[in-house]
C-alpha atoms as a PDB file:
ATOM      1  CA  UNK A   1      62.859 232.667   3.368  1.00  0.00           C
ATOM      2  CA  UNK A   2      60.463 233.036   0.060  1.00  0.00           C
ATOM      3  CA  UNK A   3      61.535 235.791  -1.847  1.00  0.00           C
ATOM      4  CA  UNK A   4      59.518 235.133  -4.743  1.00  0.00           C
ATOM      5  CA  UNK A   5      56.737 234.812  -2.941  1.00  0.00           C
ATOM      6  CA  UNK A   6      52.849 236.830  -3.421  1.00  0.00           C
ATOM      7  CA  UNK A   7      52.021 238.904  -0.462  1.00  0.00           C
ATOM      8  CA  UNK A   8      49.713 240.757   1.495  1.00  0.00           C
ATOM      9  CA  UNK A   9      52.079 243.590   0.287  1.00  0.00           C
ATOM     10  CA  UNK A  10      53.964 242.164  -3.011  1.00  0.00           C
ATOM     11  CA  UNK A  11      50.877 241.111  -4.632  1.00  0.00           C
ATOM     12  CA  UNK A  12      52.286 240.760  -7.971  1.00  0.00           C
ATOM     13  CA  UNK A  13      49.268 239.037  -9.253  1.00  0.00           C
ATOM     14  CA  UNK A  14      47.066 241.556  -8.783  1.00  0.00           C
ATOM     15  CA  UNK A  15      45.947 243.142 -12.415  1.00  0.00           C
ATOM     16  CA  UNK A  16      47.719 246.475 -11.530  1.00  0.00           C
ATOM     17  CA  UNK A  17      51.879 245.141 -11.227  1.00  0.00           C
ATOM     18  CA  UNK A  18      50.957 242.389 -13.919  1.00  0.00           C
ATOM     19  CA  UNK A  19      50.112 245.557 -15.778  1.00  0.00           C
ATOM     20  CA  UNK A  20      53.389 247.113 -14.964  1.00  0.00           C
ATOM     21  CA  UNK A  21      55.684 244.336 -15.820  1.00  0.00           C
ATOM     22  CA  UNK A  22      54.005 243.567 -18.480  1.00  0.00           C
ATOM     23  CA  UNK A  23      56.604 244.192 -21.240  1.00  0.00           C
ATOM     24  CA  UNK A  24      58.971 242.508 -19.748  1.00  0.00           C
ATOM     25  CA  UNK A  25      58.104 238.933 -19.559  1.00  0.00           C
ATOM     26  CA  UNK A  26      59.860 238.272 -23.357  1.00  0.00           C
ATOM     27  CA  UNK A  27      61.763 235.406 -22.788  1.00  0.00           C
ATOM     28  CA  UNK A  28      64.525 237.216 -25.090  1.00  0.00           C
ATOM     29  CA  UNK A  29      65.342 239.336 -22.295  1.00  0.00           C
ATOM     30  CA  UNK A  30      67.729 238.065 -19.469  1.00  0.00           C
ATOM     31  CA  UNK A  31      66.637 238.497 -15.300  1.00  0.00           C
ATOM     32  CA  UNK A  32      69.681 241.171 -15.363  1.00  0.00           C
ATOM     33  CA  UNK A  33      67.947 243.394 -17.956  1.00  0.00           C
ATOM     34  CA  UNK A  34      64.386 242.733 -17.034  1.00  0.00           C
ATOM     35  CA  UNK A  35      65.976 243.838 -13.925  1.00  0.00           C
ATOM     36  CA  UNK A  36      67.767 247.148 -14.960  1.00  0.00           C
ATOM     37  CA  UNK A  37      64.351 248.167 -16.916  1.00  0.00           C
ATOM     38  CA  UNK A  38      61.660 247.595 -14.226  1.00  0.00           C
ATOM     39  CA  UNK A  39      64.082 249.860 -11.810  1.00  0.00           C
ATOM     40  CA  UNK A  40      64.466 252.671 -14.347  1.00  0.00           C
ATOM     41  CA  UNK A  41      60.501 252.357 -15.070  1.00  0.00           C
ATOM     42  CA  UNK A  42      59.412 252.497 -11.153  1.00  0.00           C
ATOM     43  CA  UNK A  43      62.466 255.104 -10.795  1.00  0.00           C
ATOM     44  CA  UNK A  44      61.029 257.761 -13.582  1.00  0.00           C
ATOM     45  CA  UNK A  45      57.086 256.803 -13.052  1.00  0.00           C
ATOM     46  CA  UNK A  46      56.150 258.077  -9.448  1.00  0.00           C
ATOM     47  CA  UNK A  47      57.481 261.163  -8.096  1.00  0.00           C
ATOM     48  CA  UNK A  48      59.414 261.459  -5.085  1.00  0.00           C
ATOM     49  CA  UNK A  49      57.473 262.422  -1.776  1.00  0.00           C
ATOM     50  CA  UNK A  50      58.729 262.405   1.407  1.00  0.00           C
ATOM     51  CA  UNK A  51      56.166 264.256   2.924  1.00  0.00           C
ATOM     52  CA  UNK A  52      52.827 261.549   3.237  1.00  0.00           C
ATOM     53  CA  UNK A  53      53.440 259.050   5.847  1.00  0.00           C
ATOM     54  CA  UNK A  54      51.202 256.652   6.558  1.00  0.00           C
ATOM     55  CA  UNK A  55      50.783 253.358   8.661  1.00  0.00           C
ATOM     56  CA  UNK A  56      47.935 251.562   7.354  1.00  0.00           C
ATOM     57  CA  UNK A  57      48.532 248.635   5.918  1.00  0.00           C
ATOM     58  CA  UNK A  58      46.011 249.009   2.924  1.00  0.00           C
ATOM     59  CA  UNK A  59      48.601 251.998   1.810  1.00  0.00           C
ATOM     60  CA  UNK A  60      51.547 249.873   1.436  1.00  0.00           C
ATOM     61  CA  UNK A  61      50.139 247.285  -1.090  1.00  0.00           C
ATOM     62  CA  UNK A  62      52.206 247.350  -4.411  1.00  0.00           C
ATOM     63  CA  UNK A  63      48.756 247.250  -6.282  1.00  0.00           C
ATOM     64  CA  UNK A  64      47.384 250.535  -4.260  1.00  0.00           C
ATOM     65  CA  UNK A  65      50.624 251.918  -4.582  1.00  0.00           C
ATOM     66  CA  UNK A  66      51.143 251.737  -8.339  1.00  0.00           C
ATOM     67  CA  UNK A  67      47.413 253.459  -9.335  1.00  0.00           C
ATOM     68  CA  UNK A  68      49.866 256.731  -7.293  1.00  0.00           C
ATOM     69  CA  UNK A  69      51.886 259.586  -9.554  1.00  0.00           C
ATOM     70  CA  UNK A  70      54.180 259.669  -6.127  1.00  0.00           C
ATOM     71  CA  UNK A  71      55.607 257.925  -2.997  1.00  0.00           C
ATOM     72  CA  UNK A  72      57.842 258.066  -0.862  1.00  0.00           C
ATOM     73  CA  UNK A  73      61.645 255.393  -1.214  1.00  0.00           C
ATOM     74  CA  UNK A  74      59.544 252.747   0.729  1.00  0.00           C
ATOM     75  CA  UNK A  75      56.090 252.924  -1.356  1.00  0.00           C
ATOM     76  CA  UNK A  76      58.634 253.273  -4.873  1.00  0.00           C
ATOM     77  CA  UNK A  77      60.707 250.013  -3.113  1.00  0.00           C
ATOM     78  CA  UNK A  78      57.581 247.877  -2.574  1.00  0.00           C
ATOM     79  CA  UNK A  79      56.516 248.370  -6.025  1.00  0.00           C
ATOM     80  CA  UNK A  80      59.790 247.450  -7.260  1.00  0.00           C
ATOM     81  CA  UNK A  81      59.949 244.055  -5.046  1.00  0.00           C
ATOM     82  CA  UNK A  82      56.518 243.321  -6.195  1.00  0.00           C
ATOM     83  CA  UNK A  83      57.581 243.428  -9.905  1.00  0.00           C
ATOM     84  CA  UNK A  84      60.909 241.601  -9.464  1.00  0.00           C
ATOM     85  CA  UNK A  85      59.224 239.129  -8.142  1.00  0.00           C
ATOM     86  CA  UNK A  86      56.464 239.050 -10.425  1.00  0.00           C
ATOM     87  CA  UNK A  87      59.594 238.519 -12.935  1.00  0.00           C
ATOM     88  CA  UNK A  88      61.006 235.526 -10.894  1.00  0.00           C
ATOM     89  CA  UNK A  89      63.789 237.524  -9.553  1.00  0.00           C
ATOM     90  CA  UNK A  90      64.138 237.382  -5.931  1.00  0.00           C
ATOM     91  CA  UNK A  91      64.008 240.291  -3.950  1.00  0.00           C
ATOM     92  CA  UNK A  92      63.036 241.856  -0.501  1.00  0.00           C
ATOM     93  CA  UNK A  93      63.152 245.123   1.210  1.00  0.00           C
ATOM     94  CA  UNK A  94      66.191 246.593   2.887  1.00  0.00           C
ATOM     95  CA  UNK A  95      65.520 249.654   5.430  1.00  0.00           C
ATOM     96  CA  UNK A  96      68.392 252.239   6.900  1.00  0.00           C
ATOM     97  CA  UNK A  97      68.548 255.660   8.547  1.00  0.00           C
ATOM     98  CA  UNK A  98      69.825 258.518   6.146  1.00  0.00           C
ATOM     99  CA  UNK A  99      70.525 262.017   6.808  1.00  0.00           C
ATOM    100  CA  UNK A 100      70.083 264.464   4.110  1.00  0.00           C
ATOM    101  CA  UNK A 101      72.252 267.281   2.898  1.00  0.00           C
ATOM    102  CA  UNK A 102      70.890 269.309   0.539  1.00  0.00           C
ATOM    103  CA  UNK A 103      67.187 270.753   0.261  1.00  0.00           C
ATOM    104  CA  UNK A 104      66.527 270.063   4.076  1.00  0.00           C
ATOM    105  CA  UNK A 105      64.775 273.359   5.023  1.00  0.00           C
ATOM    106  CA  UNK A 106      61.215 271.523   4.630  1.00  0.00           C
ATOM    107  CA  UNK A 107      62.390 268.386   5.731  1.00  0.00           C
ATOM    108  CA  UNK A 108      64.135 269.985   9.212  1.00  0.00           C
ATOM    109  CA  UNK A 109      60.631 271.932   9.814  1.00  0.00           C
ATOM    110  CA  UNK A 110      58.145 268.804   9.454  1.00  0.00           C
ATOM    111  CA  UNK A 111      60.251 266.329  10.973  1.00  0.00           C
ATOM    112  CA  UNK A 112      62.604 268.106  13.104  1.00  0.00           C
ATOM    113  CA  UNK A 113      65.689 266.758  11.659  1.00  0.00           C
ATOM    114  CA  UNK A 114      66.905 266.244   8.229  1.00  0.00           C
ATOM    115  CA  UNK A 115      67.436 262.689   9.170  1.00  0.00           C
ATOM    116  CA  UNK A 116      65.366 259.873   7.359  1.00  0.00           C
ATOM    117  CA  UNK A 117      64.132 257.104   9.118  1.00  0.00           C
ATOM    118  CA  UNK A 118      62.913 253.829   7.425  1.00  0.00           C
ATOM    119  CA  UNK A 119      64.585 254.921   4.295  1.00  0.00           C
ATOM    120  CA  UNK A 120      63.605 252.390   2.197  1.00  0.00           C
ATOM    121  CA  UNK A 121      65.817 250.440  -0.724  1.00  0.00           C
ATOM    122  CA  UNK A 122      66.290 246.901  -2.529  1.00  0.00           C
ATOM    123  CA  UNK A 123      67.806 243.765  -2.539  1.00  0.00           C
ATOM    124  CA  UNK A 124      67.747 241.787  -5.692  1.00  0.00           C
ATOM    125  CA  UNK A 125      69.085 238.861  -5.911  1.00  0.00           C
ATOM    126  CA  UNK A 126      70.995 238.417  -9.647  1.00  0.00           C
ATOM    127  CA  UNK A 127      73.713 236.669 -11.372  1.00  0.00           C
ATOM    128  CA  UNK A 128      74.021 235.002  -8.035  1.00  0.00           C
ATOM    129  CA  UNK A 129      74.467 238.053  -5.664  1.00  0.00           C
ATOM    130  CA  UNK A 130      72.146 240.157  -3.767  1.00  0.00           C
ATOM    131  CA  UNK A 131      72.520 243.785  -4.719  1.00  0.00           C
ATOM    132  CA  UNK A 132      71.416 246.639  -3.538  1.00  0.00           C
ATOM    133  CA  UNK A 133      69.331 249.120  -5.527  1.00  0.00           C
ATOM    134  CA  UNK A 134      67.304 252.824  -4.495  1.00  0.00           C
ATOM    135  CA  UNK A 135      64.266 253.822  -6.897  1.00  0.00           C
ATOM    136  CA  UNK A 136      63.765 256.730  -4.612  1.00  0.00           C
ATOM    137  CA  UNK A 137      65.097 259.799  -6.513  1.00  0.00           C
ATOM    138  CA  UNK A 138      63.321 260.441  -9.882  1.00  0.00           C
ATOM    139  CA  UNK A 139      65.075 261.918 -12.370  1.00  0.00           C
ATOM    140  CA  UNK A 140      63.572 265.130 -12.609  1.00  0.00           C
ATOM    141  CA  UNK A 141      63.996 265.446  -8.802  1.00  0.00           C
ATOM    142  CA  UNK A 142      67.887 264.746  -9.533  1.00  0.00           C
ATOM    143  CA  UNK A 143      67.734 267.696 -12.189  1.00  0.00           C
ATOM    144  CA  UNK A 144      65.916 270.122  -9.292  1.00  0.00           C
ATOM    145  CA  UNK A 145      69.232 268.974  -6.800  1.00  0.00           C
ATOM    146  CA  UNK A 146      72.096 268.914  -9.468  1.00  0.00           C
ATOM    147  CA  UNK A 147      72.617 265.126  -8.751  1.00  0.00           C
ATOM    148  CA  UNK A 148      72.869 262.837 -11.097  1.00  0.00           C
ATOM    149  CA  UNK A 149      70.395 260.173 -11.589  1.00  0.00           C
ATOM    150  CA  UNK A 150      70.716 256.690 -10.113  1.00  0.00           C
ATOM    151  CA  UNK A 151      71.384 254.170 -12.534  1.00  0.00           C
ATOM    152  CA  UNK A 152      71.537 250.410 -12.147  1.00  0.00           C
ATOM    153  CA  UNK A 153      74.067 248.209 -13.893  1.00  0.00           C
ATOM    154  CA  UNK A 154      72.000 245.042 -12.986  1.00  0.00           C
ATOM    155  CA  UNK A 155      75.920 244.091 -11.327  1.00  0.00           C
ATOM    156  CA  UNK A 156      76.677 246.476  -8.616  1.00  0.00           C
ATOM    157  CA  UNK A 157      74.992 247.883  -5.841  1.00  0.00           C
ATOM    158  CA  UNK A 158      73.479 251.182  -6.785  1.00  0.00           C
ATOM    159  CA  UNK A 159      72.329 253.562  -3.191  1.00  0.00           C
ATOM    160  CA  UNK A 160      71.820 256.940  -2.796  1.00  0.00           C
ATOM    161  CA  UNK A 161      74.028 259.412  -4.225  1.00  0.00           C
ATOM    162  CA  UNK A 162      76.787 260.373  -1.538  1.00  0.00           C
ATOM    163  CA  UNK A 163      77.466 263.801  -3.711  1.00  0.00           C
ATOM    164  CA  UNK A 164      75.874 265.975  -6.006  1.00  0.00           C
ATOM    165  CA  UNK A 165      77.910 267.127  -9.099  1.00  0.00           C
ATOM    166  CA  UNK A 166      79.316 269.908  -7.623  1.00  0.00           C
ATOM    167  CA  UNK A 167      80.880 267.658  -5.367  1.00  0.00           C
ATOM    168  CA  UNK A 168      78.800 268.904  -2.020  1.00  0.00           C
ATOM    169  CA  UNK A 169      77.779 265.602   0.168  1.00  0.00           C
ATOM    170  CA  UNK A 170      74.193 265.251  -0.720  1.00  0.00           C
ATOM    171  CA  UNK A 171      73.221 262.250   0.977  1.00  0.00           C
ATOM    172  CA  UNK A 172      74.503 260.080   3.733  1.00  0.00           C
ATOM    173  CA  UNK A 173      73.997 256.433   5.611  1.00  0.00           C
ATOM    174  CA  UNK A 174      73.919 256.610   9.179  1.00  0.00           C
ATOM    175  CA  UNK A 175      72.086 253.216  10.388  1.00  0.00           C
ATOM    176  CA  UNK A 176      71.670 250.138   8.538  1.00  0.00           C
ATOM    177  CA  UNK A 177      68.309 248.282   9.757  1.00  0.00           C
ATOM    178  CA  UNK A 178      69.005 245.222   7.434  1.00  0.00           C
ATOM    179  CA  UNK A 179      66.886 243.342   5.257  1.00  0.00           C
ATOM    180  CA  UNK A 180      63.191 241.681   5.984  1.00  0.00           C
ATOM    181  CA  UNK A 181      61.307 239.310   3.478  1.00  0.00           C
ATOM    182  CA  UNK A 182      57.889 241.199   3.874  1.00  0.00           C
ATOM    183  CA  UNK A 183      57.008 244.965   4.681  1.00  0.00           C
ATOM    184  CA  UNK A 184      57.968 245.088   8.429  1.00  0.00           C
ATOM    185  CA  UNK A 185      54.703 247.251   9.587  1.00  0.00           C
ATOM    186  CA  UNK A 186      55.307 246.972  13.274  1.00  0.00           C
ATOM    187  CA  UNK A 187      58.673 247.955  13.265  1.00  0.00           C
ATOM    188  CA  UNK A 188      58.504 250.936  10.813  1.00  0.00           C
ATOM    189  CA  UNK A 189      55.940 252.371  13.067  1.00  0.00           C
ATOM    190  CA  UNK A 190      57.847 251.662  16.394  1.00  0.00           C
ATOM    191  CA  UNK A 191      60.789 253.295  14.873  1.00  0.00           C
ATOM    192  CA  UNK A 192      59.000 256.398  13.537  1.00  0.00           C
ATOM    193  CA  UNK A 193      57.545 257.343  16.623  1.00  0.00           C
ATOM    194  CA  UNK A 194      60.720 256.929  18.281  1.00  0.00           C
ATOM    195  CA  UNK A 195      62.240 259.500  16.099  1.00  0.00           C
ATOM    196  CA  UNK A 196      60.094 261.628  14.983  1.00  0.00           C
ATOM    197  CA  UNK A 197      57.344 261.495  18.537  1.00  0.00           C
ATOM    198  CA  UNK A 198      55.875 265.060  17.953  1.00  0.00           C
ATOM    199  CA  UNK A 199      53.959 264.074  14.592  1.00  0.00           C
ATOM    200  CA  UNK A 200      52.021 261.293  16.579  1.00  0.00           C
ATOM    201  CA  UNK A 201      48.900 262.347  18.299  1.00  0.00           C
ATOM    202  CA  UNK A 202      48.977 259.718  20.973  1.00  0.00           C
ATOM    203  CA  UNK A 203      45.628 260.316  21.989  1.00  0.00           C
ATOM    204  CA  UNK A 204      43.987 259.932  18.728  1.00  0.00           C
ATOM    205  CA  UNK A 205      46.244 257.248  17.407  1.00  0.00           C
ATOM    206  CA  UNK A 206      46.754 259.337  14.287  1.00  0.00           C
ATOM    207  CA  UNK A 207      49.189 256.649  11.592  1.00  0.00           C
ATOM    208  CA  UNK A 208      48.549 258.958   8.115  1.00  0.00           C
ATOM    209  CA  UNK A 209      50.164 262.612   7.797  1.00  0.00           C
ATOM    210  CA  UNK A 210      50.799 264.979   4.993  1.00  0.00           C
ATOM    211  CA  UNK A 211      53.162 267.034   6.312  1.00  0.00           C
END
């Protein structure tokens, strides 16, 4: 497996995520705290949006993605990815089923569930480890839920936060769908319509929804 490689999907050489990791290609700085910056940039930068699926390829491209102000943990991971790598640091997307506790009146009545499918994080691969890491949650979004906000160490894996601060669970893994070295299109879409069927039009073949 390549996980430095330029994709359809990472394509880190595209003007737009050259752009983005642009200040952090001094050699003064090590891979751990080019690392550590890049996640706390693509963290803060796009707001978090559950709410706009979509299935077409074009929309999943770190370049498309990063002209956005918001997207949703798998558009905020692939951006991430593409910049790692853009940084030599190896890194690929991890996918898993969450179920949210807090805030999940809108979520239960446009998906039918406050469970998260293709919930989309990290792997980086640093200081010879892969780790973990979620650029989902901006901070402001943190502030509106009384969680803190993610941070990454650049050592340990860093996930969604299991509690908010008044110690209520906030947010919980239910299914782990490992790690792929590109965006796995076919499967994300198989797996949405499994769980969420009654936001497909079948008969229209429908793949983009603001819900």
């Amino acid at each position: 497996m390549d996980y430095l490689a330029a994709t359809y999907f990472f394509d880190y050489e595209s003007d737009e995520i050259q752009k983005l990791v642009a200040e952090y290609k001094s050699t003064s700085l090590s891979a751990k705290e080019k690392a550590k910056l890049l996640y706390l940039k693509v963290r803060d930068s796009w707001r978090y949006n559950p709410y706009s699926i979509s299935f077409s390829k074009k929309n999943y491209r770190a370049s498309a993605i990063s002209q956005k102000t918001k997207g949703h943990c798998i558009d905020k991971s692939i951006v991430l990815i593409a910049g790692l790598r853009a940084l030599g640091i190896p890194a690929r997307i991890h996918l898993a089923k969450v179920k949210n506790h807090i805030g999940v009146e809108r979520l239960t009545e446009k998906f039918g569930t406050n469970e998260l499918t293709n919930h989309g994080m990290v792997n980086a691969y640093l200081e010879g480890k892969w780790i973990k890491l979620s650029p989902a949650f901006n901070a402001s979004i943190c502030t509106m839920f009384n969680v803190t906000p993610l941070d990454f160490d650049g050592e340990n894996d860093s996930i969604l936060q299991e509690y908010n601060k008044e110690g209520n669970l906030f947010m919980e893994y239910i299914e782990d769908y490992g790690h792929f070295e590109d965006v796995p299109m076919d499967f994300m879409l198989k797996n949405a319509k499994e769980h969420y069927p009654h936001i497909f039009d079948t008969e229209s073949g429908q793949t983009e929804f603001e819900l």
